[in-house]
C-alpha atoms as a PDB file:
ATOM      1  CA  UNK A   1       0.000   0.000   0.000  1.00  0.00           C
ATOM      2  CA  UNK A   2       2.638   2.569   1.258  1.00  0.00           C
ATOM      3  CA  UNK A   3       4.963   1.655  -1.388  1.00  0.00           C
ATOM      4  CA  UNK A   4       1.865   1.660  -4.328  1.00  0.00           C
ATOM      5  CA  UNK A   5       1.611   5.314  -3.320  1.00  0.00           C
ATOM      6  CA  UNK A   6       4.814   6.380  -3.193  1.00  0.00           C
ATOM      7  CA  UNK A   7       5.622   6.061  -6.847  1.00  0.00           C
ATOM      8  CA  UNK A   8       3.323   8.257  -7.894  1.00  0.00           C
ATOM      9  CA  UNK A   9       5.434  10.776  -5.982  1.00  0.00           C
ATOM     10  CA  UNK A  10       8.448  12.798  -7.897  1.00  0.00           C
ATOM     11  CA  UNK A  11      11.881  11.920  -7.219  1.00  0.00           C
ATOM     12  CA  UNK A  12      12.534  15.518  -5.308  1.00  0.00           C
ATOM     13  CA  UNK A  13       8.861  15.160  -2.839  1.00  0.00           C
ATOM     14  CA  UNK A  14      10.433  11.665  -1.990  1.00  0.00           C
ATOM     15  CA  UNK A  15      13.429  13.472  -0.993  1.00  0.00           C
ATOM     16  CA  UNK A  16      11.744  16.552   1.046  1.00  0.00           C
ATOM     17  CA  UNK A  17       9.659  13.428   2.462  1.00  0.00           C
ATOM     18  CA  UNK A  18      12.820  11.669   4.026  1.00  0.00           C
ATOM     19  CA  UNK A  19      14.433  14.457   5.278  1.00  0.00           C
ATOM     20  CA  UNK A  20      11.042  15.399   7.432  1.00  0.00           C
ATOM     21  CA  UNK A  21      10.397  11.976   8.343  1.00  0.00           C
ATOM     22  CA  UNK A  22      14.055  11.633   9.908  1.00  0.00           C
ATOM     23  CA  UNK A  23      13.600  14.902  12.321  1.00  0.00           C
ATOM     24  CA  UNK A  24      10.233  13.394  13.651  1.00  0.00           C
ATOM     25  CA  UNK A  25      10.847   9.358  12.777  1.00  0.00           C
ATOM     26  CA  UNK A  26       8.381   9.083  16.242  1.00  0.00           C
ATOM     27  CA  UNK A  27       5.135  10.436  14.583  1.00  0.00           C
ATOM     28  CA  UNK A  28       6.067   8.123  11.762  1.00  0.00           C
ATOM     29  CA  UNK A  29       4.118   5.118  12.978  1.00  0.00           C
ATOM     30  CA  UNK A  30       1.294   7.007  14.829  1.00  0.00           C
ATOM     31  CA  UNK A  31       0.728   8.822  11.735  1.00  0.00           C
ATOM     32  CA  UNK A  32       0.255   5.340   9.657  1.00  0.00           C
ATOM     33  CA  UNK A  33      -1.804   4.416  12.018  1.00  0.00           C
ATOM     34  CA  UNK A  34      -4.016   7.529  12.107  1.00  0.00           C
ATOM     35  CA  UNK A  35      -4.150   7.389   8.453  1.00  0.00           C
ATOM     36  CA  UNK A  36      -5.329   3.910   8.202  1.00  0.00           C
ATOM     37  CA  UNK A  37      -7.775   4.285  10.998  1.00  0.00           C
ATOM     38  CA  UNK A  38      -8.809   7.769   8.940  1.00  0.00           C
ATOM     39  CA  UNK A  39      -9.534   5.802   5.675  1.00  0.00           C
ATOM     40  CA  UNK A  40     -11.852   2.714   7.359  1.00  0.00           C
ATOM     41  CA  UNK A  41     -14.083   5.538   9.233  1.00  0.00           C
ATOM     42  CA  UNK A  42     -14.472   7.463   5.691  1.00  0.00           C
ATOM     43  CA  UNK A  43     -15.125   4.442   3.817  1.00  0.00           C
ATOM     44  CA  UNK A  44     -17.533   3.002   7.040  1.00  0.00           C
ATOM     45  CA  UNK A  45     -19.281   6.659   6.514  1.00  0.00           C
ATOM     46  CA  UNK A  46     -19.300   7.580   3.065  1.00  0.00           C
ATOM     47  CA  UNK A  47     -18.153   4.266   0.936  1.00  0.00           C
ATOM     48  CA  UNK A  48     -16.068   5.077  -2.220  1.00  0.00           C
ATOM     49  CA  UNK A  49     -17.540   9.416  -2.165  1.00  0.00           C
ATOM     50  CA  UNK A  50     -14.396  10.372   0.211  1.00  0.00           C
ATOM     51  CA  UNK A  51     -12.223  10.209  -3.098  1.00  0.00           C
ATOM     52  CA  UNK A  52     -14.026  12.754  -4.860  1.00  0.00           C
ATOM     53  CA  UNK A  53     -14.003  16.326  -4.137  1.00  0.00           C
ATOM     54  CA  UNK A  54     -17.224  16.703  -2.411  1.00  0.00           C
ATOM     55  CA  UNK A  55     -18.663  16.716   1.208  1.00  0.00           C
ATOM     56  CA  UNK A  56     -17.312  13.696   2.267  1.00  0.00           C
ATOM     57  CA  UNK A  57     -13.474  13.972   1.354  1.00  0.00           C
ATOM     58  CA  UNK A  58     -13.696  17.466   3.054  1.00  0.00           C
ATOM     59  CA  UNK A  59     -14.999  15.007   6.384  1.00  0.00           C
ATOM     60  CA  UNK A  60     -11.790  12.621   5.850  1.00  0.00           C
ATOM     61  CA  UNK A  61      -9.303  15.863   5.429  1.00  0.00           C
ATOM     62  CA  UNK A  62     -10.637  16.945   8.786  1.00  0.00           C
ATOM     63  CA  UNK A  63     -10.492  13.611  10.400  1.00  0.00           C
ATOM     64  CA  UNK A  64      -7.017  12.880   8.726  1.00  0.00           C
ATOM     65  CA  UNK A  65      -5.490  15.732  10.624  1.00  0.00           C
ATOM     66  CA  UNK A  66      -7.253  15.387  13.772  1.00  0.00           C
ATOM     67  CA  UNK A  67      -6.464  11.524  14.115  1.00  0.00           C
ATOM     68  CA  UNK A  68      -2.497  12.429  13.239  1.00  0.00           C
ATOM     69  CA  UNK A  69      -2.436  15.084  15.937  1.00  0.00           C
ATOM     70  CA  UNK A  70      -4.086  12.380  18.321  1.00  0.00           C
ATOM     71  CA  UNK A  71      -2.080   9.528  18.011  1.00  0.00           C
ATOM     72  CA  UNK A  72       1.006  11.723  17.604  1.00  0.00           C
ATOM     73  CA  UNK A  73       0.558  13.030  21.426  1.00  0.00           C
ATOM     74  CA  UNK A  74       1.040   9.643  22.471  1.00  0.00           C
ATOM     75  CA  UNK A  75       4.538  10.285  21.310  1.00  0.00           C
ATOM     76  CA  UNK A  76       4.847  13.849  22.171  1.00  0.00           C
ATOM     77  CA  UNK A  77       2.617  16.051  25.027  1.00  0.00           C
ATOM     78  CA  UNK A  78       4.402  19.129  22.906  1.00  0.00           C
ATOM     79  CA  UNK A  79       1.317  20.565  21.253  1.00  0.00           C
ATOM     80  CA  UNK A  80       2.925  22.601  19.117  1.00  0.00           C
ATOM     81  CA  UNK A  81       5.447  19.955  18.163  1.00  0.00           C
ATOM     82  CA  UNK A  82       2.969  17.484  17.118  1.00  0.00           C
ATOM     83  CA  UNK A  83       0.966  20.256  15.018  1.00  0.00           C
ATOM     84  CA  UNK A  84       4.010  21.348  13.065  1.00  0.00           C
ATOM     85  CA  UNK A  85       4.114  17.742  12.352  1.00  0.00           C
ATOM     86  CA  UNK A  86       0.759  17.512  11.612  1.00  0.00           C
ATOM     87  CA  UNK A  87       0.879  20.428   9.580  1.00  0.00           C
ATOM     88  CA  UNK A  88       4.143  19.501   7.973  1.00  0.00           C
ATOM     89  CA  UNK A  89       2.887  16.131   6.698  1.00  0.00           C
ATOM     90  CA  UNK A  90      -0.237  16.905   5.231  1.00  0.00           C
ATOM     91  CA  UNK A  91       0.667  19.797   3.704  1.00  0.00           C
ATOM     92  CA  UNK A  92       3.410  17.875   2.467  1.00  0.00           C
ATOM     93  CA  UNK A  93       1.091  15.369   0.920  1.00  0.00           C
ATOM     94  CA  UNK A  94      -0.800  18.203  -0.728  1.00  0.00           C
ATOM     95  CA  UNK A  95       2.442  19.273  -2.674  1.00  0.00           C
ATOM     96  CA  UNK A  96       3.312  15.610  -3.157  1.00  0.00           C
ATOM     97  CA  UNK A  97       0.894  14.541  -5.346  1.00  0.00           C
ATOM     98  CA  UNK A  98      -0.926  15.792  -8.281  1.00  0.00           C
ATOM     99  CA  UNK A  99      -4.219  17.788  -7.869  1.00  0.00           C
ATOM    100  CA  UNK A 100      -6.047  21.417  -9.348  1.00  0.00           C
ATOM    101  CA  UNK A 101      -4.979  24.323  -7.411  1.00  0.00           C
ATOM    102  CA  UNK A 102      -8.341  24.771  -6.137  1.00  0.00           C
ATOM    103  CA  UNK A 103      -8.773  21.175  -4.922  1.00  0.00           C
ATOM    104  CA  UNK A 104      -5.434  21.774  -2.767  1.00  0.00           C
ATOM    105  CA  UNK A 105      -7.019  25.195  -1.505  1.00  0.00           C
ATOM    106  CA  UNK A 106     -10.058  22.815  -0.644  1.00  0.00           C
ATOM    107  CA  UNK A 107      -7.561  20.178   1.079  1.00  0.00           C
ATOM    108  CA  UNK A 108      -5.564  22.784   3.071  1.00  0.00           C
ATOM    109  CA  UNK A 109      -8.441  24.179   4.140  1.00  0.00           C
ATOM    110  CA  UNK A 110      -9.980  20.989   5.458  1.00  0.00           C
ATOM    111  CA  UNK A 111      -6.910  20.053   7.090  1.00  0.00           C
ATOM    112  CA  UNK A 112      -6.400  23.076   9.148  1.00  0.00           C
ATOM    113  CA  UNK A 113     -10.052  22.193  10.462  1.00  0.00           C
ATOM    114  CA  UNK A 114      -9.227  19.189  11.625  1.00  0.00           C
ATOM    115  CA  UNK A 115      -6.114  20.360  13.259  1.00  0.00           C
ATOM    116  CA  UNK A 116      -7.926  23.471  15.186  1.00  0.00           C
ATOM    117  CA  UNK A 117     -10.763  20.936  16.294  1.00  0.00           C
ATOM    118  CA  UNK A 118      -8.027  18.826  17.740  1.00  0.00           C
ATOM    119  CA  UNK A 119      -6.472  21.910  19.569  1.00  0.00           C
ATOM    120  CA  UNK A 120     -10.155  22.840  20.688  1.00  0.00           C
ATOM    121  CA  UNK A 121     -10.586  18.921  21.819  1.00  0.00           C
ATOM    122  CA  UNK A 122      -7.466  16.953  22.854  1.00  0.00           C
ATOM    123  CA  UNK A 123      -9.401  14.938  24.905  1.00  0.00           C
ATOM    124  CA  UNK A 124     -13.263  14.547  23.551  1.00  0.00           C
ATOM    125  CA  UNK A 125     -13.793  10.811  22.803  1.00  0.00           C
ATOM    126  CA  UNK A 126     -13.572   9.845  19.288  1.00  0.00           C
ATOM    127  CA  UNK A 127     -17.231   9.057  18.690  1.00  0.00           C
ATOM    128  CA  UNK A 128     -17.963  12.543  19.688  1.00  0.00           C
ATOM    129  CA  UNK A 129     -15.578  13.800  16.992  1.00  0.00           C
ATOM    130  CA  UNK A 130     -16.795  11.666  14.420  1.00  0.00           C
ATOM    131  CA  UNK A 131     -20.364  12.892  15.473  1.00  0.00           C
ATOM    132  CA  UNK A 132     -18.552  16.830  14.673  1.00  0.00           C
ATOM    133  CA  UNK A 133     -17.146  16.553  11.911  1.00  0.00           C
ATOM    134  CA  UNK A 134     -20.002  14.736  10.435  1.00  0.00           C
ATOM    135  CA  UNK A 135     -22.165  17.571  11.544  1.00  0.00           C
ATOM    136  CA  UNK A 136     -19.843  20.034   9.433  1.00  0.00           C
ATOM    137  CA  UNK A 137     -19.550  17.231   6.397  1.00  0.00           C
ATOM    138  CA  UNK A 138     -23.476  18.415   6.111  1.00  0.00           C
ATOM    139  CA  UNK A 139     -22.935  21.895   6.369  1.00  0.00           C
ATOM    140  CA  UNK A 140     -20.031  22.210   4.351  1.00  0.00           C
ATOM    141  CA  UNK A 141     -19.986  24.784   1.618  1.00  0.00           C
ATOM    142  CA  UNK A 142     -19.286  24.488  -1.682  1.00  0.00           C
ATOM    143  CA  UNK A 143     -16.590  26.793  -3.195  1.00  0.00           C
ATOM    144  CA  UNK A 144     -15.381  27.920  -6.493  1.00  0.00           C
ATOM    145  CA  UNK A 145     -12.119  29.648  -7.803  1.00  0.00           C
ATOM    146  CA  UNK A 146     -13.550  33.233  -6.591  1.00  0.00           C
ATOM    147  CA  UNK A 147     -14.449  32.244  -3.020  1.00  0.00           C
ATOM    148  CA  UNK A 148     -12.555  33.393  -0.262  1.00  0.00           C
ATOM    149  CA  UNK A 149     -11.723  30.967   2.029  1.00  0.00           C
ATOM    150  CA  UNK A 150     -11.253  32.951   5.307  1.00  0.00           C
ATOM    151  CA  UNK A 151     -15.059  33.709   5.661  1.00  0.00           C
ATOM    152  CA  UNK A 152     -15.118  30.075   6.127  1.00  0.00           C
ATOM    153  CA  UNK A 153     -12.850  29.486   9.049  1.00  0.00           C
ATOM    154  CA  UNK A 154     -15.284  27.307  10.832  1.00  0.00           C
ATOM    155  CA  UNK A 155     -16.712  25.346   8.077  1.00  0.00           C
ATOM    156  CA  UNK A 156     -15.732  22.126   5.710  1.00  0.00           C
ATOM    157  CA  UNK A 157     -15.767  23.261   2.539  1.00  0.00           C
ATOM    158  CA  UNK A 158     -16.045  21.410  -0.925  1.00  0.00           C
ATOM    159  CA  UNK A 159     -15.939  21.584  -4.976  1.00  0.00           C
ATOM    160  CA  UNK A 160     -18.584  18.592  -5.914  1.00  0.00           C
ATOM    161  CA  UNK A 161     -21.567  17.319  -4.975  1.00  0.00           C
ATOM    162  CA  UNK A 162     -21.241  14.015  -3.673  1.00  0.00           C
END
């Protein structure tokens, strides 16, 4: 699986990749984790839709980043630490791989939700996140190339209908 994905990645992201992963090789495995647990939950929720650019990928962004900054504090109590990791990775990810400027706005976006819920709520259960972001997955907003992302601070956001 991890190796599948990985060639699809150019020679220089691979690079940029190892030298991150070597200054924080102790998120590596909580972050695996969190990203497998991410992808069953989407696919439990939304089946095959979390792969498209609607509602439902915008809910697996958000959960993405919230389940890396949770597992990653088993590693780390440093907040901030396990953020700029957080941060780091996905954003990393975005770069990494081939997308439409606006879909990466969209991903970005979703991501830093998920990351500001998990500073809001380090320690809510996990069914009570799920229940949240699910919540915003149905009131997410659907952009375009003019919108302005800032007046959406609190909200999912998406390009498709589902």
């Amino acid at each position: 699986m991890i190796l599948d994905t990985l060639k699809h990645v150019r020679f220089s992201a691979l690079w940029q990749l190892l030298r991150l992963s070597f200054r924080h090789l102790r998120f590596l495995y909580p972050t695996y984790l969190a990203t497998k647990e991410c992808m069953a939950i989407s696919t439990s929720h939304f089946g095959r839709k979390h792969y498209q650019n609607g509602p439902a990928n915008a809910f697996r962004h958000a959960l993405w980043n919230y389940l890396i900054a949770k597992k990653c504090t088993n590693k780390s109590k440093n907040t901030d630490r396990v953020l700029f990791w957080t941060k780091s990775i996905t954003d990393w990810h975005e770069i990494a791989f081939a997308n439409r400027d606006l879909a990466k706005r969209m991903d970005f976006h979703n991501n830093t939700i998920g990351r500001n819920v998990f500073l809001e709520n380090p320690l809510q259960p996990l069914e009570k996140v799920i229940a949240h972001f699910l919540e915003l997955t149905v009131q997410s907003i659907k952009i375009n190339s003019d919108s302005d992302l800032t007046q959406y601070r609190l909200s999912l956001v998406h390009l498709t209908d589902d």
